[in-house]
Protein backbone atom coordinates (compact mmCIF):
# COMPACT_ATOMS: atom_id res chain seq x y z
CA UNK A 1 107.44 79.63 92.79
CA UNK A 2 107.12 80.19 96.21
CA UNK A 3 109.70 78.14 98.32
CA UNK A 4 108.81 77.77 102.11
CA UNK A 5 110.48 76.03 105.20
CA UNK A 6 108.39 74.73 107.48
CA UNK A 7 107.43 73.40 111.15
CA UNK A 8 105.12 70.89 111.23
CA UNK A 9 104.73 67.39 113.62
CA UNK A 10 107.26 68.35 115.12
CA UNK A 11 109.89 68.61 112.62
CA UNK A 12 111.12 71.14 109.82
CA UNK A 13 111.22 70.56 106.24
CA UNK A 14 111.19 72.78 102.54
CA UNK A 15 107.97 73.00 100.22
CA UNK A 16 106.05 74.73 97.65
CA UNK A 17 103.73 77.01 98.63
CA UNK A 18 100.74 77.14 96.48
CA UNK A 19 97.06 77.95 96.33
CA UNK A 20 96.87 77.10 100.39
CA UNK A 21 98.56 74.23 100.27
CA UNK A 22 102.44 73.48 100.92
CA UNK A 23 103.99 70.06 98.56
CA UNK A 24 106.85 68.63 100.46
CA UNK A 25 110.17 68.97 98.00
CA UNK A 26 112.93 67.70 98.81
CA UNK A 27 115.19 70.82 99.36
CA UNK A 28 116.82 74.16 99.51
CA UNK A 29 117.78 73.20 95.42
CA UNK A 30 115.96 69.67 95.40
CA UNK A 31 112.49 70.97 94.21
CA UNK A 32 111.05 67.42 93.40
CA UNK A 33 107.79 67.02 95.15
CA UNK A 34 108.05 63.79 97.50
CA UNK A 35 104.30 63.14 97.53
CA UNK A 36 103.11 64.34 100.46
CA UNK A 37 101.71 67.88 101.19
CA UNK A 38 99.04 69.38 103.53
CA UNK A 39 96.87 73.02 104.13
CA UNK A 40 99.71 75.78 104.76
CA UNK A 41 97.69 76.34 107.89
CA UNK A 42 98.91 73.39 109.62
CA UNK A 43 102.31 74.34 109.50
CA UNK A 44 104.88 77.40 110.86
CA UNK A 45 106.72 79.06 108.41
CA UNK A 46 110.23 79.39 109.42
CA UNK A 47 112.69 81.85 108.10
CA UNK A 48 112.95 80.26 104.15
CA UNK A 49 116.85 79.01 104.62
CA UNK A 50 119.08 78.13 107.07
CA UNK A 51 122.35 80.48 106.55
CA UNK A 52 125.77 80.02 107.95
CA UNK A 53 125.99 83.94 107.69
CA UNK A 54 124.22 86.96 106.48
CA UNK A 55 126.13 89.28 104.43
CA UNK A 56 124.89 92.39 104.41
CA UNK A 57 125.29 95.63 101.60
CA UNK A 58 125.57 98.84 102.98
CA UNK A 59 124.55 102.23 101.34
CA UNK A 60 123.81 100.78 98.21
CA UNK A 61 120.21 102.72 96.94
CA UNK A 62 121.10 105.82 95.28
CA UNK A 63 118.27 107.75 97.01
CA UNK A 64 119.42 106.60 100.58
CA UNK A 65 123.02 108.05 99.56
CA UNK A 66 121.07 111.15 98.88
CA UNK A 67 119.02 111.25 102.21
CA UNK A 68 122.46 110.63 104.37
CA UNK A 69 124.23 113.65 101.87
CA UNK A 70 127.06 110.56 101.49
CA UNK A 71 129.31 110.24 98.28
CA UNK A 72 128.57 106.99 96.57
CA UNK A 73 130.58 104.48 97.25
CA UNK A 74 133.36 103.52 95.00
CA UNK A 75 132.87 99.64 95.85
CA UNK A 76 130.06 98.01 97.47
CA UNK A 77 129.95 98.42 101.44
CA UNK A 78 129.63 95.15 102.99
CA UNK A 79 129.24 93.56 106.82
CA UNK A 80 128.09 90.69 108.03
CA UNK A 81 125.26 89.45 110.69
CA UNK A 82 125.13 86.24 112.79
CA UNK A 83 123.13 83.14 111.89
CA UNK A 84 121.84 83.27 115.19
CA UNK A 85 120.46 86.96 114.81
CA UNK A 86 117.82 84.94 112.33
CA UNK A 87 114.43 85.18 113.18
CA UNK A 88 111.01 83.44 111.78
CA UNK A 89 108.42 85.32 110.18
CA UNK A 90 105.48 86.07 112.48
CA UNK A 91 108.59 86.25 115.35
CA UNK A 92 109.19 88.96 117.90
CA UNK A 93 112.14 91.75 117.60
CA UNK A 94 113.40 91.92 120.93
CA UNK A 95 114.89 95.17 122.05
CA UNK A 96 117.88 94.73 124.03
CA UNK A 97 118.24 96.71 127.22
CA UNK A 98 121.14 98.18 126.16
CA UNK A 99 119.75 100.04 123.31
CA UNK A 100 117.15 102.64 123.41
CA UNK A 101 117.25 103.47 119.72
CA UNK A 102 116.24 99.94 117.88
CA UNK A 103 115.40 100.67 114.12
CA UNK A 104 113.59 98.92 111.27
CA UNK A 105 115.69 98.55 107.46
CA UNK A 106 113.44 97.14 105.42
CA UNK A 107 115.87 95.13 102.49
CA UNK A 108 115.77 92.98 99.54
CA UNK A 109 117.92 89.43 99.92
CA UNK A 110 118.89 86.68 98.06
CA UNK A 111 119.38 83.20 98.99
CA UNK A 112 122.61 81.41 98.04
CA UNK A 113 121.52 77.52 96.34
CA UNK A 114 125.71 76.17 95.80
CA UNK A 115 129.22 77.43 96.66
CA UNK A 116 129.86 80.34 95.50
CA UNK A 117 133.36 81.03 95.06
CA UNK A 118 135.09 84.08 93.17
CA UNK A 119 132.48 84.01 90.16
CA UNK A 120 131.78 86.94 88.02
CA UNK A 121 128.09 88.63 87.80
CA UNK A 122 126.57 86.41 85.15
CA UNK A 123 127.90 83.18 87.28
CA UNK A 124 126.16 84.59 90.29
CA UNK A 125 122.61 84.97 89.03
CA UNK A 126 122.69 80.75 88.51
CA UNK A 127 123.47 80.96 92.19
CA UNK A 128 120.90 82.33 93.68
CA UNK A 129 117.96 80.38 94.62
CA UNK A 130 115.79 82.88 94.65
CA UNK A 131 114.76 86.14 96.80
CA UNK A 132 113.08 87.09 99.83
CA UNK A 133 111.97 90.02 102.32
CA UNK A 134 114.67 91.11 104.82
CA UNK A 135 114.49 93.52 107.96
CA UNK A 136 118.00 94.62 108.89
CA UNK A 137 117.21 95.47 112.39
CA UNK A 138 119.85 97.70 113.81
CA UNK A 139 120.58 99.20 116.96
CA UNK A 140 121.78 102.91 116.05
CA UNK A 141 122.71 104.75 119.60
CA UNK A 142 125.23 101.73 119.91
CA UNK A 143 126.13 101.69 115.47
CA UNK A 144 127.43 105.35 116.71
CA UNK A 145 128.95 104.89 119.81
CA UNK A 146 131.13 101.41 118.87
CA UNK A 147 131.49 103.42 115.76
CA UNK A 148 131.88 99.89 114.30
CA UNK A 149 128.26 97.63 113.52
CA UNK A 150 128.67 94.45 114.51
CA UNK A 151 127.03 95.15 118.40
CA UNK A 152 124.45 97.02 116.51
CA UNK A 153 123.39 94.51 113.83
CA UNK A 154 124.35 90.82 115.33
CA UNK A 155 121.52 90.81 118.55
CA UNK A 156 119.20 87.99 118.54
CA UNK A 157 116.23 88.24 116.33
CA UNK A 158 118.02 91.33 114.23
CA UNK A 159 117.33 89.54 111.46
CA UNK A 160 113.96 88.02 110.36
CA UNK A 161 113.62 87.05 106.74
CA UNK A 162 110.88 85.23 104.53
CA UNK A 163 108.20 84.51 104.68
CA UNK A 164 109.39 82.79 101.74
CA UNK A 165 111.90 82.58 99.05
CA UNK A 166 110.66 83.84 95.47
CA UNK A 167 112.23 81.54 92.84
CA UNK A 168 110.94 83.91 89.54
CA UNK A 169 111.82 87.43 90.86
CA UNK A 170 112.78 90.67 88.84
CA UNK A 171 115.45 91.78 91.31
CA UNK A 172 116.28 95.15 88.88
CA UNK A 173 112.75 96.18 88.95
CA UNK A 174 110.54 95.80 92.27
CA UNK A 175 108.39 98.31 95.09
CA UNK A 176 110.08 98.06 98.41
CA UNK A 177 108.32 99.44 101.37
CA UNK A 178 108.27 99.43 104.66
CA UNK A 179 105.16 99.69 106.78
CA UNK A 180 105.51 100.55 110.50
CA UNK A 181 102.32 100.33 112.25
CA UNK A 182 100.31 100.23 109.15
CA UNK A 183 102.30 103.89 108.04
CA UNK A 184 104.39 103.39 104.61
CA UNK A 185 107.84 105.01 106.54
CA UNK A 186 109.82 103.55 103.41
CA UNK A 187 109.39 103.28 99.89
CA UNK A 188 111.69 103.30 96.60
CA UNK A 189 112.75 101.03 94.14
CA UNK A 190 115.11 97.82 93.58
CA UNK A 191 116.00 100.49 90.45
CA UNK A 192 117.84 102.31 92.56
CA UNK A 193 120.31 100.36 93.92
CA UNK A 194 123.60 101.31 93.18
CA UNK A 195 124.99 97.79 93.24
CA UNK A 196 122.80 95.00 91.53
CA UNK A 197 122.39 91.69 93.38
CA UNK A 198 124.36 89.84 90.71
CA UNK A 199 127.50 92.33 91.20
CA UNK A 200 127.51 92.41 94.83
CA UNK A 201 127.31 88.48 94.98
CA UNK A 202 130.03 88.58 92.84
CA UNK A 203 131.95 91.13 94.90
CA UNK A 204 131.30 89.17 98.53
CA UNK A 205 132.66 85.78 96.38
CA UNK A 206 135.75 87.62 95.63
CA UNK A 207 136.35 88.17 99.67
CA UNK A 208 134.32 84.93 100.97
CA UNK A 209 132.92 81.66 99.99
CA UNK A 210 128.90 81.96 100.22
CA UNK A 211 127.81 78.82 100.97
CA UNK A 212 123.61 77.16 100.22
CA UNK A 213 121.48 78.78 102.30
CA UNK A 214 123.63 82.06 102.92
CA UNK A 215 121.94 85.34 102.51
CA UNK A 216 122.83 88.52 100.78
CA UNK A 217 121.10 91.37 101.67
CA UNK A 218 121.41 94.47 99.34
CA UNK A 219 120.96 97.57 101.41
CA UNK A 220 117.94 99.61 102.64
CA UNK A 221 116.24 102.72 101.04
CA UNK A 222 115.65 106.26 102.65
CA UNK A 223 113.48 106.31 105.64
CA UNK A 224 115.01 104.55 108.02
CA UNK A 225 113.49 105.04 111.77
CA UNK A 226 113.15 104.12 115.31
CA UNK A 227 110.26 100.94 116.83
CA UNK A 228 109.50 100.57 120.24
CA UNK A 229 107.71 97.68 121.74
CA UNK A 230 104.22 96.98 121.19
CA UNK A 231 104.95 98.00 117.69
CA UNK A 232 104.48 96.28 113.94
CA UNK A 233 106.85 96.44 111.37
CA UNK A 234 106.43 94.78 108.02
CA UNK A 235 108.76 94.64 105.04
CA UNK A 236 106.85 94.56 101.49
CA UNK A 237 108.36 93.76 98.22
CA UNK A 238 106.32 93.31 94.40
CA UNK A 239 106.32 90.16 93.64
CA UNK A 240 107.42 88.47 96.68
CA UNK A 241 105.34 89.21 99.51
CA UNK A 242 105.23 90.75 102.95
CA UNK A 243 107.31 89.85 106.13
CA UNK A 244 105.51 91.01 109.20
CA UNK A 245 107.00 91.29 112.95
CA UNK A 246 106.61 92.61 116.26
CA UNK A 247 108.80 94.37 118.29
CA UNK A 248 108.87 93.69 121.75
């Protein structure tokens, strides 16, 4: 199932997105159609939930470990991005002025449905609403010189996800790629992680309360690279979907 959020008469609003056509539900978890629905091209897609933070995995595929010539991590890496470094699907990366080295990290995420508060691995999996498309946009001349990441990953528009949340998803077993100006500059599999989603929700609940709507993101595969305005960058996952930007 195929859970958008929407802009549409001037107001936003969840649905199901299906054959065209979006049916109005009543929420992030409250899937019950309300009777009303309308062609998907009337509407916006907005990024699929509304998180109070992004928490992000950090070298967690095994073949991005190898690329960097990193030891695996002992326990999962984690960080955090702003809510207000969200952006739409369909939106523009901005570059800020005081980068010149802005780069694409194509991701897989999951979307938090309830509180989620010190559970174990098999508790996490019935909190996750589903999973989505996630570019981790990152500004790497300033990652090195803070030699810290939150200037680097926490601009506005660093983080567009969607274009929709994927309710029945294999997260163990999926293509990722990346696609910069219609080039595949990424590609592996969710196989590789060296965390699953279930653990490193899990882990995060251990340190923080995840709250509906959150987002965990679960690290990027080799290939990461530079964009420059005027550029397209789209994030591709089997079995969810694509999530297409442009940098300007």
């Amino acid at each position: 199932m195929r859970l958008v959020r929407f802009h549409r008469d001037g107001s936003a609003g969840y649905g199901i997105l299906n054959d065209g056509k979006i049916t109005v539900v009543g929420g992030l978890t409250d899937h019950a159609p309300t009777g009303e629905s309308f062609p998907a091209e009337s509407a916006r897609l907005l990024a699929p939930s509304v998180p109070t933070k992004i928490v992000c995995g950090g070298l967690n595929y095994r073949d991005h470990a190898a690329e960097m010539k990193l030891p695996i991590p002992e326990e999962p890496v984690i960080f955090i991005k702003p809510s207000t470094a969200v952006l739409d699907p369909g939106g523009d990366i901005i570059c800020p002025p005081s980068s010149k080295q802005v780069e694409y990290e194509g991701e897989l995420a999951a979307v938090i449905g309830c509180e989620t508060k010190s559970v174990t691995p098999a508790e996490a999996r019935k909190c996750i609403v589903g999973y989505t498309c996630l570019n981790d946009v990152t500004a790497r001349d300033l990652q090195r010189k803070d030699g810290q990441w939150t200037r680097a990953k926490s601009f506005d528009t660093f983080c567009p996800f969607g274009p929709w949340i994927e309710t029945e998803f294999d997260p163990g077993n999926a293509v990722i790629e990346t696609v910069l100006n219609g080039k595949v500059v990424q590609s592996s599999n969710t196989s590789n992680l060296i965390w699953a989603v279930d653990v490193l929700v899990s882990f995060i609940s251990q340190v923080m309360t995840l709250h509906p709507g959150d987002v965990v993101t679960t690290g990027t595969p080799p290939g990461i690279g530079p964009m420059k305005p005027g550029d397209e960058v789209e994030v591709r996952i089997a079995g969810i979907g694509s999530l297409v930007n442009k940098v300007k």
